[in-house]
C-alpha atoms as a PDB file:
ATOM      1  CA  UNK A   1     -14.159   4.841  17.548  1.00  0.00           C
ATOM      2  CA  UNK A   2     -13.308   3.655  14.110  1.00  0.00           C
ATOM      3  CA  UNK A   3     -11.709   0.734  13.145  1.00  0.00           C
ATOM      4  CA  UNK A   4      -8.829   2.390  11.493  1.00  0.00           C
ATOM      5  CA  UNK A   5      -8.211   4.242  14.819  1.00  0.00           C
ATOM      6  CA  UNK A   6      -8.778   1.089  16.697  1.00  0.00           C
ATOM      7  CA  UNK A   7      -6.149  -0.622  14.760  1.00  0.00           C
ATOM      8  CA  UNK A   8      -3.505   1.939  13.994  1.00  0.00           C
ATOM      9  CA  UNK A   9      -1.840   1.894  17.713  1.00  0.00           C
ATOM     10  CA  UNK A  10      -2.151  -2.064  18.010  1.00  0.00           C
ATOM     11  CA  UNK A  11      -0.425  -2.557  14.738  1.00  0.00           C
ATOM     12  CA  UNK A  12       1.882  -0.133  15.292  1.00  0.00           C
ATOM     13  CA  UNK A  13       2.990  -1.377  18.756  1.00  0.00           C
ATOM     14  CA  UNK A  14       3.695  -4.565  17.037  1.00  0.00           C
ATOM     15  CA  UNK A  15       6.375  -3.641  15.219  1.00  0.00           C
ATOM     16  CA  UNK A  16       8.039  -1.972  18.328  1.00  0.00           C
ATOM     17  CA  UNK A  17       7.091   1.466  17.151  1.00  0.00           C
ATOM     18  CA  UNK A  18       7.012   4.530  19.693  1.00  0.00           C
ATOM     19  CA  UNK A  19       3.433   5.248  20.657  1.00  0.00           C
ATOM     20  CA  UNK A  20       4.706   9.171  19.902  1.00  0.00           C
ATOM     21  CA  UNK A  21       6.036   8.632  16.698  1.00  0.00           C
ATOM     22  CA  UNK A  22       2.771   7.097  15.712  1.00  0.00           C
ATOM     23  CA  UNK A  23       0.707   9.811  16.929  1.00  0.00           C
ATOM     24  CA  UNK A  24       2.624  12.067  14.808  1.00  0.00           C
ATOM     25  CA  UNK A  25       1.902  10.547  11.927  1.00  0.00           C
ATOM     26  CA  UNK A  26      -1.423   9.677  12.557  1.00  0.00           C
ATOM     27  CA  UNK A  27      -3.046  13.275  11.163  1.00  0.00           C
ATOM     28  CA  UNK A  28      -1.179  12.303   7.542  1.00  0.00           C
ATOM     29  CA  UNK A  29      -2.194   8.917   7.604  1.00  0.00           C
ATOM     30  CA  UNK A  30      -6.282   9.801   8.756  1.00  0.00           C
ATOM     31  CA  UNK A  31      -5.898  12.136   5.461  1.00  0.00           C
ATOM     32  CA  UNK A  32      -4.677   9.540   3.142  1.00  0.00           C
ATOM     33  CA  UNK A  33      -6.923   6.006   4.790  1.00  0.00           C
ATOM     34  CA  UNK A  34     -10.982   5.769   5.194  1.00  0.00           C
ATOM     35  CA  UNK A  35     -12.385   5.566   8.935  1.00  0.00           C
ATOM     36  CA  UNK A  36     -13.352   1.944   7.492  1.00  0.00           C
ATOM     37  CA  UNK A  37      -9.707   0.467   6.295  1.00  0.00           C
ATOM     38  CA  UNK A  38      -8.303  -1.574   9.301  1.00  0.00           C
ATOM     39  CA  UNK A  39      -4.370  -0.836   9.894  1.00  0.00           C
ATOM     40  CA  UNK A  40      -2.499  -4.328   8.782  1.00  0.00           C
ATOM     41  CA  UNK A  41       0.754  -2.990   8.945  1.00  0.00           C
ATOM     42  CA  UNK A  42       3.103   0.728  10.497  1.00  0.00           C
ATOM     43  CA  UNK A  43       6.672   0.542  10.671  1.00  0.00           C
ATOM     44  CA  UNK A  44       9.449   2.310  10.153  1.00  0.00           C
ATOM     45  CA  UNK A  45      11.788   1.732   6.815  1.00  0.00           C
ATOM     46  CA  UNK A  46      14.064   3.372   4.780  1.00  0.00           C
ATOM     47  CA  UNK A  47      14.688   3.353   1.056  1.00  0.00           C
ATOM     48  CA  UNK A  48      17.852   1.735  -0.188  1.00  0.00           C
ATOM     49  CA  UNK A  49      18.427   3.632  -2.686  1.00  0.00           C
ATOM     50  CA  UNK A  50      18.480   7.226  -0.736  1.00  0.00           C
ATOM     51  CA  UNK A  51      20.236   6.270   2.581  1.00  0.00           C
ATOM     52  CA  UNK A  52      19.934  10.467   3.836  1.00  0.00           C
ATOM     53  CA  UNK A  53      16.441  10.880   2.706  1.00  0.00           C
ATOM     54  CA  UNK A  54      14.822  11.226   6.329  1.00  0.00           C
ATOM     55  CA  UNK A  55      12.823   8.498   8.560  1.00  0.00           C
ATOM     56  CA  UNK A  56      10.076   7.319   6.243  1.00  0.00           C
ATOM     57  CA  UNK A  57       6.700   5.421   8.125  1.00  0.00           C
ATOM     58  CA  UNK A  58       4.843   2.982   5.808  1.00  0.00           C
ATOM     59  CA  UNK A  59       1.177   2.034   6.432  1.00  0.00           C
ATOM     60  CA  UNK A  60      -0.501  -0.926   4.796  1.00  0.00           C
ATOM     61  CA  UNK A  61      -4.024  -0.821   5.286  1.00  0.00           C
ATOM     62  CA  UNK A  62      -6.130  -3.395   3.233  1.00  0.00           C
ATOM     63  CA  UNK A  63      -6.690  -1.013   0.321  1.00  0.00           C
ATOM     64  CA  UNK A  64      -3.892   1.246   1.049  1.00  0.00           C
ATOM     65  CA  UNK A  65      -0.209   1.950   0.898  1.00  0.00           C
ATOM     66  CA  UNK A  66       0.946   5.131   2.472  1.00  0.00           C
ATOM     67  CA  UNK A  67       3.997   6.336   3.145  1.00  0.00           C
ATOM     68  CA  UNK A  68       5.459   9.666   4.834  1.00  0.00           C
ATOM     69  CA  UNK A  69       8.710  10.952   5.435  1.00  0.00           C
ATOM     70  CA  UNK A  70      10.204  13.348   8.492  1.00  0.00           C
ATOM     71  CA  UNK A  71      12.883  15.635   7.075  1.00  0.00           C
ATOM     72  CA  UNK A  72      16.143  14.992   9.689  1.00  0.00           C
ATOM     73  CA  UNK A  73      16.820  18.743   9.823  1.00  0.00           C
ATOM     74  CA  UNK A  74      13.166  20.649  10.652  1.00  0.00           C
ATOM     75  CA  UNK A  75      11.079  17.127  11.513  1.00  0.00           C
ATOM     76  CA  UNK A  76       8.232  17.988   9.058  1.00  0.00           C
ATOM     77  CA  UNK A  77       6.274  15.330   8.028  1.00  0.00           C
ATOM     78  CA  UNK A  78       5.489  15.050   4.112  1.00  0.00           C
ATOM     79  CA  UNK A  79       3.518  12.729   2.443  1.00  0.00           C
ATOM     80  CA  UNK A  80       5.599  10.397   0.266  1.00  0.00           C
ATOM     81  CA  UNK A  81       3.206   7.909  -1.492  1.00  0.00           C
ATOM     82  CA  UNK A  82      -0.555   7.675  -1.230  1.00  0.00           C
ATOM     83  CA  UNK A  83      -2.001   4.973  -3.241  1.00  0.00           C
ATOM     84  CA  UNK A  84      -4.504   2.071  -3.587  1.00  0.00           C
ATOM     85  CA  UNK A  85      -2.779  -1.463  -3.611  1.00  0.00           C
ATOM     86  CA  UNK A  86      -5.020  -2.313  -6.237  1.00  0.00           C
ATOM     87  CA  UNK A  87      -2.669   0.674  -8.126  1.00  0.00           C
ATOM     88  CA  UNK A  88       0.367  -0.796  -7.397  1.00  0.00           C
ATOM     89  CA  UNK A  89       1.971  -2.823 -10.142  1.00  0.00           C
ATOM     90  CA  UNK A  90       5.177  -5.723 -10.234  1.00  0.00           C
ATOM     91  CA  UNK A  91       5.037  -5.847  -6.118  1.00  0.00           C
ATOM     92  CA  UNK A  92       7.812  -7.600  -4.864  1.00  0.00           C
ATOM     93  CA  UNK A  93       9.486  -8.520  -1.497  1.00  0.00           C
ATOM     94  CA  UNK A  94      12.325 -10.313  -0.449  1.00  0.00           C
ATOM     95  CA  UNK A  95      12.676 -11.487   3.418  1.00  0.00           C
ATOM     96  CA  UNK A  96      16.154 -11.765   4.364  1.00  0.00           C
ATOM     97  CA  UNK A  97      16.686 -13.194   8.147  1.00  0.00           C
ATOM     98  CA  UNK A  98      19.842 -13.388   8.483  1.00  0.00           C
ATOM     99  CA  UNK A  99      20.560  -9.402   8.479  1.00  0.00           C
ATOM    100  CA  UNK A 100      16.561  -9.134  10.217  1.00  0.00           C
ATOM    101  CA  UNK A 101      15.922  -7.091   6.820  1.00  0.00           C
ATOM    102  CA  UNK A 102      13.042  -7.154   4.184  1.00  0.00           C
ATOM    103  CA  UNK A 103      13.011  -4.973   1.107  1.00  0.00           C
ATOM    104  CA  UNK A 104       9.730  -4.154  -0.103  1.00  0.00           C
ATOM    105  CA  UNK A 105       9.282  -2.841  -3.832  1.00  0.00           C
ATOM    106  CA  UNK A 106       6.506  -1.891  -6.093  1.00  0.00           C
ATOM    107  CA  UNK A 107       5.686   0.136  -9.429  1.00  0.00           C
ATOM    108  CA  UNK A 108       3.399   2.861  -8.724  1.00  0.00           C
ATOM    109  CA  UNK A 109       0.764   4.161 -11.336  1.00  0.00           C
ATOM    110  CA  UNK A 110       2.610   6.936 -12.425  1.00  0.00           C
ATOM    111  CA  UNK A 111       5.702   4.114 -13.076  1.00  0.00           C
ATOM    112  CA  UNK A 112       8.159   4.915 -10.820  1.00  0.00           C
ATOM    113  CA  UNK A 113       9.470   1.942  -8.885  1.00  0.00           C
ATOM    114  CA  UNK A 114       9.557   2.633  -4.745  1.00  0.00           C
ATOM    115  CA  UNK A 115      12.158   0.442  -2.999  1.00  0.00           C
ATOM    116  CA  UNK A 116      11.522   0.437   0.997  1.00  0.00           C
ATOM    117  CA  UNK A 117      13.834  -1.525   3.302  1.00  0.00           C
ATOM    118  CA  UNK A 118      11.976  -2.633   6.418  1.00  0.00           C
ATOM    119  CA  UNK A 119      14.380  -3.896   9.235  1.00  0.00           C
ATOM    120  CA  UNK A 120      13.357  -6.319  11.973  1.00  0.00           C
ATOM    121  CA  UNK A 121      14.600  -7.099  15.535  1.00  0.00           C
ATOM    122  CA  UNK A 122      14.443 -10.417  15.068  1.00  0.00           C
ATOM    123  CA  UNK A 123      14.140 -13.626  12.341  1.00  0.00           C
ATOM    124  CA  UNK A 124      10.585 -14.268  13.480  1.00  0.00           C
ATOM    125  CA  UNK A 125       9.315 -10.982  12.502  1.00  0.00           C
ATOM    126  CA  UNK A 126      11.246 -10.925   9.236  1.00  0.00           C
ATOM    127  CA  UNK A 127       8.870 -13.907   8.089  1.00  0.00           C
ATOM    128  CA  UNK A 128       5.584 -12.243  10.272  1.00  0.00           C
ATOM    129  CA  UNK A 129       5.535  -9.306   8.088  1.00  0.00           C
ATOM    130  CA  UNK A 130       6.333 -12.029   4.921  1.00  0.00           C
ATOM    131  CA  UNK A 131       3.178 -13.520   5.748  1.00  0.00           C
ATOM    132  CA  UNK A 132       1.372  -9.709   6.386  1.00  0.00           C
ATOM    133  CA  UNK A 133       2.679  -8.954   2.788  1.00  0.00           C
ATOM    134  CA  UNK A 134       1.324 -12.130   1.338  1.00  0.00           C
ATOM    135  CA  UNK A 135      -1.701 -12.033   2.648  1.00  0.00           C
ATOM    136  CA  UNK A 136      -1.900  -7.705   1.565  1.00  0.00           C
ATOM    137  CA  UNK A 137      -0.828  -8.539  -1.603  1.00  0.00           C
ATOM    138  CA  UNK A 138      -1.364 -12.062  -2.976  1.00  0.00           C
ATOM    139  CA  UNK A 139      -4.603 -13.329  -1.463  1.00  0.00           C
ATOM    140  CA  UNK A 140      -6.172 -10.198  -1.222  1.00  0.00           C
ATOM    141  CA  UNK A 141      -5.796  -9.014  -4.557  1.00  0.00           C
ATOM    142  CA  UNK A 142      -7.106 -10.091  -8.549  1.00  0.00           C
ATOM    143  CA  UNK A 143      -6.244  -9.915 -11.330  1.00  0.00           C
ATOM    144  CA  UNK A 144      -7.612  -7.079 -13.841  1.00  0.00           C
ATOM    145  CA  UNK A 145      -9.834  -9.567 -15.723  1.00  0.00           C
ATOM    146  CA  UNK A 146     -11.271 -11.190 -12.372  1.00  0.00           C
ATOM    147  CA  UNK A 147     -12.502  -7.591 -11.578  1.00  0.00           C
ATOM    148  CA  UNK A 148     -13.641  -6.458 -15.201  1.00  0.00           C
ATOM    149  CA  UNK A 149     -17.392  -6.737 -14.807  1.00  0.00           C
ATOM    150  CA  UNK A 150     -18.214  -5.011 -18.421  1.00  0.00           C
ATOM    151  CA  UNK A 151     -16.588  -2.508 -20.782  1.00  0.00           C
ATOM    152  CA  UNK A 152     -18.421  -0.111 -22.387  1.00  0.00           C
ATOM    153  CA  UNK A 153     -19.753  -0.891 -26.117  1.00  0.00           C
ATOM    154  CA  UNK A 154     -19.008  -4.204 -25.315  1.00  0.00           C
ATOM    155  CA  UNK A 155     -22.533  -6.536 -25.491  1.00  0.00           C
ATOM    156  CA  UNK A 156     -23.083  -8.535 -22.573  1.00  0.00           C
ATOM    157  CA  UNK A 157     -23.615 -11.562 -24.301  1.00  0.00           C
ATOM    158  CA  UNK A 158     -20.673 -11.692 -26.258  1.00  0.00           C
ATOM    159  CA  UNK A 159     -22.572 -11.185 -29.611  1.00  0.00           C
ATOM    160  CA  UNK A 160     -22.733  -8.344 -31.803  1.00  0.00           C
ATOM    161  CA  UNK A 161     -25.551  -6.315 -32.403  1.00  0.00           C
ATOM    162  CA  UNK A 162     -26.716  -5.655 -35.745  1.00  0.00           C
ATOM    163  CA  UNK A 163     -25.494  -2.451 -36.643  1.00  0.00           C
ATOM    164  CA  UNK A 164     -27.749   0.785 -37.503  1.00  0.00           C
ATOM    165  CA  UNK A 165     -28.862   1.358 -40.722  1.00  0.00           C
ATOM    166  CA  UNK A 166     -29.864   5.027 -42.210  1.00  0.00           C
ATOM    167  CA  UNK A 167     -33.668   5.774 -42.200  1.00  0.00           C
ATOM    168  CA  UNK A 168     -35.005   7.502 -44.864  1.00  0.00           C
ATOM    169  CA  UNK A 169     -37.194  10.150 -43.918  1.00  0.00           C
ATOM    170  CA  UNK A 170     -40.721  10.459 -46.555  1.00  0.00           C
END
């Protein structure tokens, strides 16, 4: 067994999730996440800003950030966002326990901003997943010039070479 299957259930129990509802989405999810990417995070959340879009499932894996949706009228499933965290730009959250909520937000690479509303059953869990998102996002995560190793034409020590002359052919 893989450690993404060996995690998915666990994490998704966690979060009071339906074993069945999980299993549903786990074909979309095994599409989207590598055998190797543990399963930090599955709940259910909604976006704010389209309260009749469907049931939406988010998955934060340690590289990944998936989402899918289940249309209220037919139950399909459809892949809503697919994406490396690494991708993700401007991620912000904001834990709110007294209505058990936390909104989750984040600029995607193609720049559209994704607003998910995660709701809780109680306080606690409001500030577990707070801690799951800083530790995803914050810890986890460097900056574009801690992971620039070279760029091309560049010299690696920083000086120039001396640049090509013409060679005249006798």
């Amino acid at each position: 067994m893989d450690v993404f299957s060996r995690t998915f259930l666990p994490a998704a129990a966690e979060t009071g999730l339906a074993t069945q509802t999980a299993t549903r989405h786990m074909p979309v999810f095994r599409r989207c996440v590598g055998s190797g990417d543990a399963t930090i995070l599955v709940t259910r959340c909604r976006r704010p800003d389209h309260p009749v879009g469907g049931d939406y499932l988010l998955l934060l894996t340690h590289r990944r950030l998936v989402v899918t949706r289940q249309t209220r009228v037919l139950h399909r499933l459809r892949l809503h966002l697919n994406t490396e965290l690494r991708e993700l730009s401007n991620v912000t959250w904001s834990p709110d326990p007294r209505t058990h909520s936390l909104e989750l937000a984040a600029t995607a690479i193609d720049g559209a901003r994704e607003r998910f509303l995660i709701r809780t059953h109680h306080p606690k869990q409001v500030w577990q997943l707070d801690t799951l998102l800083h530790h995803a996002f914050r810890t986890r995560l460097r900056t574009a010039t801690e992971r620039l190793v070279a760029t091309i034409g560049e010299s690696p020590s920083g000086t120039r070479p001396a640049p090509l002359r013409p060679v005249s052919a006798r």
